[in-house]
C-alpha atoms as a PDB file:
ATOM      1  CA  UNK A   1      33.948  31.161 -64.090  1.00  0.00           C
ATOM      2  CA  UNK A   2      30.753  28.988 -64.216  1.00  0.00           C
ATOM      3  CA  UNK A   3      30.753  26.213 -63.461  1.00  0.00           C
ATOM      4  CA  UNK A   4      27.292  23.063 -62.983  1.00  0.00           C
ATOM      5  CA  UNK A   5      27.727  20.518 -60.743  1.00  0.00           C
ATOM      6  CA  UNK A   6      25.330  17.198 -60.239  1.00  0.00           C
ATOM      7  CA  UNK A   7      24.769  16.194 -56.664  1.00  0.00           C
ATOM      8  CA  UNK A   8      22.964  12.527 -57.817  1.00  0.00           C
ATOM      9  CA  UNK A   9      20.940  10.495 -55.644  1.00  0.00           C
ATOM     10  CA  UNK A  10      22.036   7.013 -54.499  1.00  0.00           C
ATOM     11  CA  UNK A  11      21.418   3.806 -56.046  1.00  0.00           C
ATOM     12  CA  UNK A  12      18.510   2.861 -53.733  1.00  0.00           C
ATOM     13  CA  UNK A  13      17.106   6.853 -53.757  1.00  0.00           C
ATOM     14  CA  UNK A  14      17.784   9.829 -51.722  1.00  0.00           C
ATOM     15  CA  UNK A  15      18.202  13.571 -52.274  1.00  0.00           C
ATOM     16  CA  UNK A  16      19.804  15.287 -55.294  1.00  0.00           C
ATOM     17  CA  UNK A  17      20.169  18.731 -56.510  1.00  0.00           C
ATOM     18  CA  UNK A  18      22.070  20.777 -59.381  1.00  0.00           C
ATOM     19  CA  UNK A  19      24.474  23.241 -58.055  1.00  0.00           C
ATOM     20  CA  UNK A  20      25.623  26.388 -59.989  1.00  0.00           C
ATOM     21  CA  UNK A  21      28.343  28.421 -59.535  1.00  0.00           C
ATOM     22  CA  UNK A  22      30.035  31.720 -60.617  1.00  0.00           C
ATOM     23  CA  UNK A  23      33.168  31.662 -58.848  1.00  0.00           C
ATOM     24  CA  UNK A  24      34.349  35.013 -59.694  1.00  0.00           C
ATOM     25  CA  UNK A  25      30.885  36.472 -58.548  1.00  0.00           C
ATOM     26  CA  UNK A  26      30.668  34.186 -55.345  1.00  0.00           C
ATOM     27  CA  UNK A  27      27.207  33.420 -57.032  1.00  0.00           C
ATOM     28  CA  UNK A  28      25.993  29.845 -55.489  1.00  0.00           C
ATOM     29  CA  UNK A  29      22.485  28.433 -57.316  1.00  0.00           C
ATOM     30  CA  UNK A  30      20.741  24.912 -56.307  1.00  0.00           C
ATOM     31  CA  UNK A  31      17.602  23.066 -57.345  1.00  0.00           C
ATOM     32  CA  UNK A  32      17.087  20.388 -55.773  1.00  0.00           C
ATOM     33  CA  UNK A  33      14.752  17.763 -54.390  1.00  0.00           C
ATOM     34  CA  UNK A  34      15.241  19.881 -50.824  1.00  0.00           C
ATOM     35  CA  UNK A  35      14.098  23.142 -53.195  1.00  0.00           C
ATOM     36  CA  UNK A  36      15.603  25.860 -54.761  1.00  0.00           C
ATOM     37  CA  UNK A  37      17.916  28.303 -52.965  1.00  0.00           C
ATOM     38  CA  UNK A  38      20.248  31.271 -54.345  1.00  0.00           C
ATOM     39  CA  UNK A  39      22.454  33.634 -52.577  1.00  0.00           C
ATOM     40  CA  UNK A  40      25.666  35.544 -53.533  1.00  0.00           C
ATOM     41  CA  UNK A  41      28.295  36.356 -51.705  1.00  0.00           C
ATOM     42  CA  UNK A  42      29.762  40.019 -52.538  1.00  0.00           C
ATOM     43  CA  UNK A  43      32.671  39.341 -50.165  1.00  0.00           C
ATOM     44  CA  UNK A  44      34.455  35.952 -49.511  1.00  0.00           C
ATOM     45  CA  UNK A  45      37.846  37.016 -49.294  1.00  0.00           C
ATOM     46  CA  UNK A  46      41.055  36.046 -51.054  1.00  0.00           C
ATOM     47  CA  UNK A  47      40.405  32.149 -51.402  1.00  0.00           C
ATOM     48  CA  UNK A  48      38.860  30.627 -54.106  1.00  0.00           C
ATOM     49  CA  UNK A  49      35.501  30.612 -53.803  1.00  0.00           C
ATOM     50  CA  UNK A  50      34.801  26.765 -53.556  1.00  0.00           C
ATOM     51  CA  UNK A  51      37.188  26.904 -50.865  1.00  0.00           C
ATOM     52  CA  UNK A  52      35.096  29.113 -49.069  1.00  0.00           C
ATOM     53  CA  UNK A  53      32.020  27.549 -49.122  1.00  0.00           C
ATOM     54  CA  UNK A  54      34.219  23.899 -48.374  1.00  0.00           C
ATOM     55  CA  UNK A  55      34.432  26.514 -45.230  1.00  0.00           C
ATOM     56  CA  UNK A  56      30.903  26.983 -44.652  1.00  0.00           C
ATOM     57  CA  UNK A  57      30.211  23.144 -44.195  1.00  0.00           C
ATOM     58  CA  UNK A  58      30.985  23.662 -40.281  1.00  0.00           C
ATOM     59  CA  UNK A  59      28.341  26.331 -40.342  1.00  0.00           C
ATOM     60  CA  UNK A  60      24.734  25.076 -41.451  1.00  0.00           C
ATOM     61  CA  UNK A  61      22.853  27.690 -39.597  1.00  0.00           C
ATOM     62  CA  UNK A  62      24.701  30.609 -41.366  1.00  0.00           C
ATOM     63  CA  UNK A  63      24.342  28.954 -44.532  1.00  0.00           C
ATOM     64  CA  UNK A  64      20.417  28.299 -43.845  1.00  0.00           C
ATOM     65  CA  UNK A  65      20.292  31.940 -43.452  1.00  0.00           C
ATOM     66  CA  UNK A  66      21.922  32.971 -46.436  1.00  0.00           C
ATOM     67  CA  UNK A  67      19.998  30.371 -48.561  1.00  0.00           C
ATOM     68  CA  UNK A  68      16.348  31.842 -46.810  1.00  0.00           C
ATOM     69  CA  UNK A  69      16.874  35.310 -47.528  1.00  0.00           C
ATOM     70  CA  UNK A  70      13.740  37.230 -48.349  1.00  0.00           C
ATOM     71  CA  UNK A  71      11.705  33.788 -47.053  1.00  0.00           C
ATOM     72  CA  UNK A  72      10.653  33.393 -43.420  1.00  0.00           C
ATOM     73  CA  UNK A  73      13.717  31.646 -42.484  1.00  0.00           C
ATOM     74  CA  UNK A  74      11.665  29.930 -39.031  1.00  0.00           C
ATOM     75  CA  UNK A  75       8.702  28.272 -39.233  1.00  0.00           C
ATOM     76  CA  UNK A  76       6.150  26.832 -36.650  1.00  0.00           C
ATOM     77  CA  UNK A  77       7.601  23.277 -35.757  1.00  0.00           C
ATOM     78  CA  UNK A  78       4.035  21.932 -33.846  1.00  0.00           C
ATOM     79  CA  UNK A  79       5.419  19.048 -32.276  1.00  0.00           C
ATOM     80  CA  UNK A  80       8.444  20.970 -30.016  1.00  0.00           C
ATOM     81  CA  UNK A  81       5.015  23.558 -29.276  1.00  0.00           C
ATOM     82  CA  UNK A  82       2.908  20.667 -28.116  1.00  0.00           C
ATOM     83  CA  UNK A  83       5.608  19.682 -25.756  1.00  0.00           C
ATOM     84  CA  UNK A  84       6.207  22.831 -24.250  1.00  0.00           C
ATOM     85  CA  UNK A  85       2.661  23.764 -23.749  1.00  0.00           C
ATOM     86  CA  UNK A  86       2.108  20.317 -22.105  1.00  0.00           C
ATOM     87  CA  UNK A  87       5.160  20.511 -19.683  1.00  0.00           C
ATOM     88  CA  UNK A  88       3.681  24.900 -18.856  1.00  0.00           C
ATOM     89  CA  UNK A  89       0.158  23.215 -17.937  1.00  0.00           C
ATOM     90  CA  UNK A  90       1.414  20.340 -16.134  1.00  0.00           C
ATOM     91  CA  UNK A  91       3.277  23.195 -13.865  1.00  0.00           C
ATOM     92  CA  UNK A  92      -0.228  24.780 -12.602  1.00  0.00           C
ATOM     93  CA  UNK A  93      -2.246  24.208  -9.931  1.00  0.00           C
ATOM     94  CA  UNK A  94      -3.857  20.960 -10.188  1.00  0.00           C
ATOM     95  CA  UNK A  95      -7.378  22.473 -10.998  1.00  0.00           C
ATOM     96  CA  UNK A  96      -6.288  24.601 -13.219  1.00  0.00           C
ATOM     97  CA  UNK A  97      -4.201  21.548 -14.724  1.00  0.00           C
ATOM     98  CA  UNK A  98      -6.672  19.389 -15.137  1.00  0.00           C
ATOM     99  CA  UNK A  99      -8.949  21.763 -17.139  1.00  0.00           C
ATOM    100  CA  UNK A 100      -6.750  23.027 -19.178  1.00  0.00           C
ATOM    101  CA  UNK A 101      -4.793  19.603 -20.323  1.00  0.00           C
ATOM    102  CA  UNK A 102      -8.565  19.006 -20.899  1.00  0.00           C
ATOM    103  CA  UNK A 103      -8.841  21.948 -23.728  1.00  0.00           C
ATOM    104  CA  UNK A 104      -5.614  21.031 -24.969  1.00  0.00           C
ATOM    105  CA  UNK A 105      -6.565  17.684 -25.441  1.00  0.00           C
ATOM    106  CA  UNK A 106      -9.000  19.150 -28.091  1.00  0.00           C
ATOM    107  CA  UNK A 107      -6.899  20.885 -30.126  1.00  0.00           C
ATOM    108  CA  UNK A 108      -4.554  19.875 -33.009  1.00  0.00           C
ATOM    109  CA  UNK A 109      -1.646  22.153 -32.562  1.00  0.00           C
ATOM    110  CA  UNK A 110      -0.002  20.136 -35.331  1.00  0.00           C
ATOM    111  CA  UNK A 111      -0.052  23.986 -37.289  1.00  0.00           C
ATOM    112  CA  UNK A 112      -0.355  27.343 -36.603  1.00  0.00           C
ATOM    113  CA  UNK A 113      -4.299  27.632 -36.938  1.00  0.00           C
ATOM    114  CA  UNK A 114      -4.408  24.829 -34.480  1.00  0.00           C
ATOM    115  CA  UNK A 115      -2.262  26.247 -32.200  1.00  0.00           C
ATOM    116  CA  UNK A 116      -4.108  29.603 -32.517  1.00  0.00           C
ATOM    117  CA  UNK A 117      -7.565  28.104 -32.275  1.00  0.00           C
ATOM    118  CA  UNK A 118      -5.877  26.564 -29.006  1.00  0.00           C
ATOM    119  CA  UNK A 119      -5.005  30.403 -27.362  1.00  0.00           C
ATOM    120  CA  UNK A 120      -8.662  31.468 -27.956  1.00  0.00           C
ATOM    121  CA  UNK A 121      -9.908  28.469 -25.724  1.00  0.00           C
ATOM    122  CA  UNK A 122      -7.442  28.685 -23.009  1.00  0.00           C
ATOM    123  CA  UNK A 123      -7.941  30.973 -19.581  1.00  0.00           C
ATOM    124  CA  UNK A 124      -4.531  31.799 -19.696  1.00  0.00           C
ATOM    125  CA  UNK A 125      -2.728  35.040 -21.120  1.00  0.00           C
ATOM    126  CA  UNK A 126       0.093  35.296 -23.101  1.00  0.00           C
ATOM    127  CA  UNK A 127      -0.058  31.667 -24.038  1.00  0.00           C
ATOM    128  CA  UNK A 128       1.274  32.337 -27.564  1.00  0.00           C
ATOM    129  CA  UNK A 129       4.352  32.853 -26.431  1.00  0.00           C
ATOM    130  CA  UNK A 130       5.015  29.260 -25.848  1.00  0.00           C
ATOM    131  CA  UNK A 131       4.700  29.087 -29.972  1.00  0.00           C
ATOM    132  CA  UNK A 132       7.920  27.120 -31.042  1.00  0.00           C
ATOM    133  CA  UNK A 133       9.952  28.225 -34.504  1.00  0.00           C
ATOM    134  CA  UNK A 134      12.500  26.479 -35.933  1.00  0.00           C
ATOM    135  CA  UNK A 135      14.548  26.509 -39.305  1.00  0.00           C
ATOM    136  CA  UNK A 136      12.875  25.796 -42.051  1.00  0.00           C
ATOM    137  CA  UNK A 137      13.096  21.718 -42.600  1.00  0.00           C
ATOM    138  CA  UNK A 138      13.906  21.613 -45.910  1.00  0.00           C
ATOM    139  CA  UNK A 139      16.950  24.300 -46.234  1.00  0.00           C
ATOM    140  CA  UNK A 140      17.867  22.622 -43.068  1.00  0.00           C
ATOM    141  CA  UNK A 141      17.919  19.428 -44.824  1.00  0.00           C
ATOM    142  CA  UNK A 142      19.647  21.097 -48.100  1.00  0.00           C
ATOM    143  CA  UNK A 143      22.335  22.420 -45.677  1.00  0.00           C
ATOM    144  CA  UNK A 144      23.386  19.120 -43.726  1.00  0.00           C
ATOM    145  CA  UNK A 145      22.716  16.760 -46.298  1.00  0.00           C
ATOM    146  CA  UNK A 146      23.212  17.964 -49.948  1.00  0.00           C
ATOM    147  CA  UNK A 147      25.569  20.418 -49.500  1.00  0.00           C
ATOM    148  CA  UNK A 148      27.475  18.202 -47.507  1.00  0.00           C
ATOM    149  CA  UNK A 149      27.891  15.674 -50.066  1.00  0.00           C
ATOM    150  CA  UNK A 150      28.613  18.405 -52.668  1.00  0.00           C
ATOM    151  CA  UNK A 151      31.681  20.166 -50.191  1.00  0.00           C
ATOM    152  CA  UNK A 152      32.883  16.402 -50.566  1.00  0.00           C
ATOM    153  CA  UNK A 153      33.055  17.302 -54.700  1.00  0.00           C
ATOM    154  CA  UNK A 154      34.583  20.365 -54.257  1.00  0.00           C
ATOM    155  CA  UNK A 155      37.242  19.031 -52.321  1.00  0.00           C
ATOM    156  CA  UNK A 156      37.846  16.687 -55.011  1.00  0.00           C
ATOM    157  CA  UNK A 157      37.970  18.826 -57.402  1.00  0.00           C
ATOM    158  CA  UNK A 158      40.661  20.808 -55.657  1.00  0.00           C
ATOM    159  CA  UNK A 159      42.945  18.158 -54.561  1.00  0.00           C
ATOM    160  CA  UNK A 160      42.738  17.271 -58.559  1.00  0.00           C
ATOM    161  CA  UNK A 161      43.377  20.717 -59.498  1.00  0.00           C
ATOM    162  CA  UNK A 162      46.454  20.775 -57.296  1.00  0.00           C
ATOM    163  CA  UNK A 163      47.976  17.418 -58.263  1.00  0.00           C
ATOM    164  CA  UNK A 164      47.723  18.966 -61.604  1.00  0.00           C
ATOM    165  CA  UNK A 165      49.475  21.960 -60.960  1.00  0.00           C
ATOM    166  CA  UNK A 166      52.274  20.437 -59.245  1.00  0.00           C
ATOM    167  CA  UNK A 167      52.646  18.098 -62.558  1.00  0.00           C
ATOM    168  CA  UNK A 168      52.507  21.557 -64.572  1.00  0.00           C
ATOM    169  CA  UNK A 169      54.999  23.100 -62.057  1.00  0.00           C
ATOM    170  CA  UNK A 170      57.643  20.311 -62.507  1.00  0.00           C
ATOM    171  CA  UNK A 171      57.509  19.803 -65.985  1.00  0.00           C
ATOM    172  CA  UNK A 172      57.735  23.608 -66.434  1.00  0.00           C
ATOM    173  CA  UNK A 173      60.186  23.825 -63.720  1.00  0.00           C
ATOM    174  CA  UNK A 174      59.629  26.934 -62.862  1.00  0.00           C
ATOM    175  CA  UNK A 175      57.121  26.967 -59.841  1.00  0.00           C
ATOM    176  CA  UNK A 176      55.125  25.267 -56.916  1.00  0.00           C
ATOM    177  CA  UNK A 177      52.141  24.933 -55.310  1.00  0.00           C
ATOM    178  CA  UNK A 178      52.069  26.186 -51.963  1.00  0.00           C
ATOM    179  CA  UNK A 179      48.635  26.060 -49.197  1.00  0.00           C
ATOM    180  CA  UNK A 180      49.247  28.868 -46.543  1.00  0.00           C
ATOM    181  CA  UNK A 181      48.875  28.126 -43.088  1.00  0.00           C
ATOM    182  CA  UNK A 182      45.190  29.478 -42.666  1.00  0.00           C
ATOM    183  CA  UNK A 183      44.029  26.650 -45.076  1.00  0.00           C
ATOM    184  CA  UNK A 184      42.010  28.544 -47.536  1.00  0.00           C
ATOM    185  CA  UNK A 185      42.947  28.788 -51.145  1.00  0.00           C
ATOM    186  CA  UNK A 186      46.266  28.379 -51.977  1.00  0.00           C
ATOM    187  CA  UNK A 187      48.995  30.285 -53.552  1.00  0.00           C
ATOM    188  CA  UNK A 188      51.524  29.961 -56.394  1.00  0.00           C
ATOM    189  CA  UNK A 189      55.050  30.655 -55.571  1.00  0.00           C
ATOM    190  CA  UNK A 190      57.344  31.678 -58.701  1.00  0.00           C
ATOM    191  CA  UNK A 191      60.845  31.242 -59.149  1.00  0.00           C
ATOM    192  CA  UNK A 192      61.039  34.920 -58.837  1.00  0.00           C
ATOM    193  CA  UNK A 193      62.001  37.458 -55.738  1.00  0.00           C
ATOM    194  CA  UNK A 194      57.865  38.186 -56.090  1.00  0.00           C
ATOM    195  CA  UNK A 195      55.191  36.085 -54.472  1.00  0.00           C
ATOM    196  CA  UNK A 196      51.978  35.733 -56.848  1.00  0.00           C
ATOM    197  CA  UNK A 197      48.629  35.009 -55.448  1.00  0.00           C
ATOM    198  CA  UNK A 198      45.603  33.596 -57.882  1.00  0.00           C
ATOM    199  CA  UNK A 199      43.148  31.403 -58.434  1.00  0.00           C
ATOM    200  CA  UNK A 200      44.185  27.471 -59.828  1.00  0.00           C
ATOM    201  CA  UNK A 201      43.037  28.089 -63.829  1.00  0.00           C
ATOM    202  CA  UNK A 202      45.377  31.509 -63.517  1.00  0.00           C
ATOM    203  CA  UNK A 203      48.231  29.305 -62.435  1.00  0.00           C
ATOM    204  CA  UNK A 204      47.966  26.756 -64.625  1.00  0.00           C
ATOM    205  CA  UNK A 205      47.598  28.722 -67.502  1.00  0.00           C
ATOM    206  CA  UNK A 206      50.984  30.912 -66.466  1.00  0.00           C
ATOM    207  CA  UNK A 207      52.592  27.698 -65.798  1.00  0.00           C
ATOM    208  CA  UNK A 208      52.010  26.823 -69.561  1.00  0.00           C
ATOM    209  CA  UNK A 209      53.586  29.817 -70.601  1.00  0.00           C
ATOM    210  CA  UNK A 210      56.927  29.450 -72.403  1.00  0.00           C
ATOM    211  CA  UNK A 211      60.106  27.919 -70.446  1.00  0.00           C
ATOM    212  CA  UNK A 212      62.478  31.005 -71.080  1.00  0.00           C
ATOM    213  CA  UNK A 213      60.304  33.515 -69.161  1.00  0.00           C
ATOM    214  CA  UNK A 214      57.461  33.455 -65.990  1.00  0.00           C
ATOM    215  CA  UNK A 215      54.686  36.040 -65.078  1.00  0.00           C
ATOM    216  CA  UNK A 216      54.948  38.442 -62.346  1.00  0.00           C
ATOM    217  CA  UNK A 217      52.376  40.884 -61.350  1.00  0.00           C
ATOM    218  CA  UNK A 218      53.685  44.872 -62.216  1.00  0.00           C
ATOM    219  CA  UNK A 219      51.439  47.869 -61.566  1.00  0.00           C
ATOM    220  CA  UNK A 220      48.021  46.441 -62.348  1.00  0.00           C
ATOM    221  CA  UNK A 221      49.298  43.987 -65.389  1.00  0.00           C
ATOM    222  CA  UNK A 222      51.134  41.673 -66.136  1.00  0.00           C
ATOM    223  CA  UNK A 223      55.258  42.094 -66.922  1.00  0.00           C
ATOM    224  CA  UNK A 224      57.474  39.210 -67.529  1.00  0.00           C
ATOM    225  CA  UNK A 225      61.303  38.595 -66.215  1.00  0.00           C
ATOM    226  CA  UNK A 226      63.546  35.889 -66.885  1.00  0.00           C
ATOM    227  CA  UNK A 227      63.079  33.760 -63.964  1.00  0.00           C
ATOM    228  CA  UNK A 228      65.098  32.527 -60.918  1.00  0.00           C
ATOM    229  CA  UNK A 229      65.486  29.049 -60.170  1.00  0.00           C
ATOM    230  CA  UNK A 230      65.405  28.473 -56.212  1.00  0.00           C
ATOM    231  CA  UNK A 231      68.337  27.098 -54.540  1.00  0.00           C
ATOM    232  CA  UNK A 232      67.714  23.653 -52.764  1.00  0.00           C
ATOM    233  CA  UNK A 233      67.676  25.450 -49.515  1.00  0.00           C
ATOM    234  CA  UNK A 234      65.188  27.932 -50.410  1.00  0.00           C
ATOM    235  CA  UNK A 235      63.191  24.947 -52.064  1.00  0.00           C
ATOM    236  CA  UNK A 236      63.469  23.178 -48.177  1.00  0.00           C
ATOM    237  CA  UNK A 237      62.395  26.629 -46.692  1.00  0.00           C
ATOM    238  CA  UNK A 238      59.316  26.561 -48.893  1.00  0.00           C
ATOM    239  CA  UNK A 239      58.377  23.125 -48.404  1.00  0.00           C
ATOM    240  CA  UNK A 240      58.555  24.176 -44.827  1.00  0.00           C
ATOM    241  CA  UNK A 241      55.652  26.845 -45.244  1.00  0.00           C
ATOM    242  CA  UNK A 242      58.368  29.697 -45.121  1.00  0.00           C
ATOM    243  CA  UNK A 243      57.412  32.938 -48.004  1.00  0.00           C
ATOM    244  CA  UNK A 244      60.947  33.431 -50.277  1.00  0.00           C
ATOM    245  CA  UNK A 245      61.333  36.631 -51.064  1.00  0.00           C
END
C-alpha cells in the first residue's frame, strides 16, 4: 500500500520533508530540505513495515547507510582533521614542532584540497592518514532529526489504527487485537482454534465481514467457519499475552 506522508516545518522554521512509502514493498522515499534519499528494504520481516522502521529510530548509523547507498556515505569533516593534525605536531620534537605548526599555520584544511595542498608542504610521511571522515551531515541530519519526528507519526498512526480495530473487534464480536511480546507488528486473534497473522487494513477489513461467519487462513486462501466465541477464561489468558489454540 502507498502511502505520502508530510513531515512540516515548525511555526518559526526548521526542516521538513515528504516521505513515501510502499509498505508491501518495504519501499521508503524522502525529499526533503536535508535532501533526497531512497532505499528499499527486500526483507523486514513479519511486522508491518512502519513498525519496522519505528524500529530503526534507535539505529541512525544503519539507517544513514541505507539512505547513502551508491553515494560516498563519509565525507572529509576539516575541522575534526585540523585537530588531529595539530595535537600529531604538537607531539614532535620541539624543532620539528615549531616548523611544522609553522606550515600548518598556512594552510586552510577547511577541505580536502586544503588538506592535500597541506601533505605536499609537510616533511613528514604518511601524513594523510590523519585525514578525518565522517557521515555525511545532511543524511546525518535527515536521520536524527526528520525521521525522528516522522517515527513520532507513524506511531500515531498505529496506536489509531489499533484503537480502531479494537472498536471493529467489539462491535463485531468476534476478535481482538493482540501485540506479541517482541513488540513489532501485531497480530489478530480470531474466535477460532487458528491464530491469524496480518497486517491492520487485512484485519479490519475481515473484521467487517458478516457476523455469522470469520476468516481463517486454509492452504494458501482463504476458507470461512462458523466461529467460536472464547470463554471468559480464555479471554483472561489472552489478555495475559498467552496464544489460544
Amino acid at each position: 500500500m502507498l502511502k505520502r506522508y508530510e513531515v512540516r516545518p515548525a511555526a518559526n522554521g526548521g526542516e521538513w520533508a515528504t516521505i513515501v512509502l510502499d509498505t508491501e514493498r518495504g519501499f521508503f522515499a524522502a525529499v526533503s530540505d536535508r535532501g533526497n534519499y531512497a532505499y528499499a528494504w527486500s526483507d523486514f520481516g513479519d511486522a508491518d513495515f512502519r513498525s519496522f522502521l519505528i524500529g530503526l529510530e534507535d539505529s541512525p548509523d544503519y539507517l544513514h547507510g541505507k539512505l547513502m547507498s551508491g553515494r560516498t556515505a563519509k565525507v572529509f569533516d576539516g575541522d575534526a582533521t585540523r585537530a588531529v593534525v595539530e595535537e600529531h605536531l604538537r607531539s614532535l620534537p620541539a624543532g620539528q614542532s615549531e616548523n611544522e605548526l609553522a606550515v600548518l599555520a598556512d594552510c586552510d584544511l577547511s577541505n580536502e584540497f586544503g588538506f592535500a595542498e597541506w601533505v605536499a608542504l609537510s616533511m613528514l610521511d604518511d601524513v594523510h592518514d590523519l585525514a578525518v571522515r565522517a557521515p555525511e551531515p545532511d543524511c546525518l541530519a535527515f536521520c536524527t532529526g526528520i525521521f525522528t519526528r516522522f517515527v513520532a507519526m507513524l506511531r500515531e498512526e498505529l496506536r489509531a489504527e489499533a484503537e480502531q480495530i479494537a472498536a471493529a473487534a467489539k462491535e463485531a464480536d468476534w476478535g481482538v487485537w493482540a501485540t506479541p511480546a517482541n513488540g513489532r507488528g501485531g497480530s489478530w486473534v480470531t474466535y477460532l482454534d487458528q491464530r491469524w497473522t496480518g497486517t491492520l487494513p487485512e484485519a479490519e477489513a475481515r473484521a467487517r465481514q458478516a457476523r455469522a461467519v470469520t476468516p481463517i487462513r486454509g492452504d494458501g486462501s482463504w476458507t470461512y467457519e462458523p466461529r467460536r466465541i472464547l470463554t471468559d477464561a480464555e479471554k483472561h489468558e489472552l489478555a495475559a499475552g498467552v496464544e489460544i489454540r
